[in-house]
Protein backbone atom coordinates (compact mmCIF):
# COMPACT_ATOMS: atom_id res chain seq x y z
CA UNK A 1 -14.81 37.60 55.18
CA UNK A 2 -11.57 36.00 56.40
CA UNK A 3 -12.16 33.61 53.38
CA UNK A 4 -12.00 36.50 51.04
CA UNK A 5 -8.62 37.48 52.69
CA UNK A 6 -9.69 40.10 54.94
CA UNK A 7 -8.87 40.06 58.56
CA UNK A 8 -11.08 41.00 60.71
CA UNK A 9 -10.22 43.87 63.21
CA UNK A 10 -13.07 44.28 65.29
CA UNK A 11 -16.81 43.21 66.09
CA UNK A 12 -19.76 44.77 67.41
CA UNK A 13 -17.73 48.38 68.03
CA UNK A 14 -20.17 50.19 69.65
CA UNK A 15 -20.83 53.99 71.19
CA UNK A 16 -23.62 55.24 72.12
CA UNK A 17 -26.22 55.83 69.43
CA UNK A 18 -24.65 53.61 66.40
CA UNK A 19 -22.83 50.37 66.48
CA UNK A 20 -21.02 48.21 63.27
CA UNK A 21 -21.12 44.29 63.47
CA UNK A 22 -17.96 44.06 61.62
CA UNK A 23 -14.56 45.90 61.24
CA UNK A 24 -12.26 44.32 58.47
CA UNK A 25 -9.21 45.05 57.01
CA UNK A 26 -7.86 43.95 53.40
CA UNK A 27 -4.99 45.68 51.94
CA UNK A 28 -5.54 49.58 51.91
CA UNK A 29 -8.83 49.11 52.76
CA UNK A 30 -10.60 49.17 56.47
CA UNK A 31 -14.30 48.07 55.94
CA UNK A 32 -17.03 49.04 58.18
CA UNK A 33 -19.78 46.16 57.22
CA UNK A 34 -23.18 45.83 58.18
CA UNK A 35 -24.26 42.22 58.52
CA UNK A 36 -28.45 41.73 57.89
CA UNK A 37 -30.49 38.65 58.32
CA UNK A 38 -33.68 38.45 56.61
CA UNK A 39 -34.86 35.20 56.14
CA UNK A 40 -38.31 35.86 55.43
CA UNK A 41 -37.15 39.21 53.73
CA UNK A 42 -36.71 40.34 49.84
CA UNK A 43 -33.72 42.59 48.38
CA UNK A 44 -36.39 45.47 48.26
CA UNK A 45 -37.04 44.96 52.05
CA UNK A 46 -32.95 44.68 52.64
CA UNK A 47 -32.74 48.43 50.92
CA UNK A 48 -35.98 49.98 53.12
CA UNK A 49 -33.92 48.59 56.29
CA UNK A 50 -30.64 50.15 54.62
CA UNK A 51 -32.54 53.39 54.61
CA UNK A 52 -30.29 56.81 54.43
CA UNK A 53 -31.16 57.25 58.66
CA UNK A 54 -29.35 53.73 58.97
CA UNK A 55 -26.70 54.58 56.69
CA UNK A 56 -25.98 58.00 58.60
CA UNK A 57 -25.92 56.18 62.05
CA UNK A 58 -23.46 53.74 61.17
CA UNK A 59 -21.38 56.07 59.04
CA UNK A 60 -21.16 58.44 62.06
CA UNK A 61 -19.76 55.48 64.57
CA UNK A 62 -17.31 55.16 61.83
CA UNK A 63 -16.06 58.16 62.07
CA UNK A 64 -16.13 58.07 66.12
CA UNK A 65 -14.02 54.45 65.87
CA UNK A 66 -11.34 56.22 63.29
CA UNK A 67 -11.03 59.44 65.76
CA UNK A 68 -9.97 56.69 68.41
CA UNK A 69 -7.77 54.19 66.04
CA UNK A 70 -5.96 56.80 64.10
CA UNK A 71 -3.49 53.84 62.93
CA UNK A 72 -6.16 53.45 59.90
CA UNK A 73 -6.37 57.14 59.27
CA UNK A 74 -4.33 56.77 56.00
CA UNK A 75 -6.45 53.39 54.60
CA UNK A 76 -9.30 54.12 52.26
CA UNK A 77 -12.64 53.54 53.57
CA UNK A 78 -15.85 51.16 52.39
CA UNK A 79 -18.95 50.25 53.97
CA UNK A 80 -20.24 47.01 52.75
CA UNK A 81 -23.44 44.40 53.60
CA UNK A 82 -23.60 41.02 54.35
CA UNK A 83 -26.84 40.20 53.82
CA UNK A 84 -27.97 36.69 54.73
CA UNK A 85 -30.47 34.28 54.33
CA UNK A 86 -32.52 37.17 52.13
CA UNK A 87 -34.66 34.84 49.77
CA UNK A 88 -33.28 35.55 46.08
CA UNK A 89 -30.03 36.07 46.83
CA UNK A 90 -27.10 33.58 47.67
CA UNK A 91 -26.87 32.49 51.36
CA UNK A 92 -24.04 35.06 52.17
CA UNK A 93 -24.92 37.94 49.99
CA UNK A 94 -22.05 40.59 50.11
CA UNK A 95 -22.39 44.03 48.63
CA UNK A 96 -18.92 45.69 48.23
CA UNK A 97 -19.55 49.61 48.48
CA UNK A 98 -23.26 49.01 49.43
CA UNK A 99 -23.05 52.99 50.26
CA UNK A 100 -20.68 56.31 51.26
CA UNK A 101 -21.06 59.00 52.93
């Protein structure tokens, strides 16, 4: 991420009942991103582990780590992937706006 020019803000925010690996900021943009290994996976079995339930859980701790860090209340908001080691797709996969709320 940091060699893409984002900086990284936080990692592994949790609360109880959701937590996101990574926290990044580029620009306008804070990035909530969800970081999956699947070496002995497929990019059908990375979207059945990126189910809606998954999305919800770590969309909700987003909103719980904005309503404490109100300094990013103005940025616009993204949740992206990193999916890695997922056979058929490069080593570092990353999926910019993977989903929203």
């Amino acid at each position: 991420m940091r060699e893409k020019g984002y900086t990284i803000i936080e990692r592994n925010f949790r609360v109880r009942g959701g937590e996101i690996d990574i926290i990044v900021l580029k620009c306008e943009i804070l990035v909530f991103v969800e970081v999956k290994t699947l070496p002995n996976g497929s990019p059908e079995m990375l979207a059945a582990v990126l189910n809606s339930r998954k999305q919800e859980k770590i969309i909700k701790t987003a909103k719980c780590y904005l309503q404490n860090h109100r300094q990013y209340s103005n940025k616009i908001i993204r949740f992206d992937v990193l999916a890695i080691d997922v056979p058929g797709l490069e080593p570092v996969h990353h999926i910019v706006n993977a989903f929203s709320e």
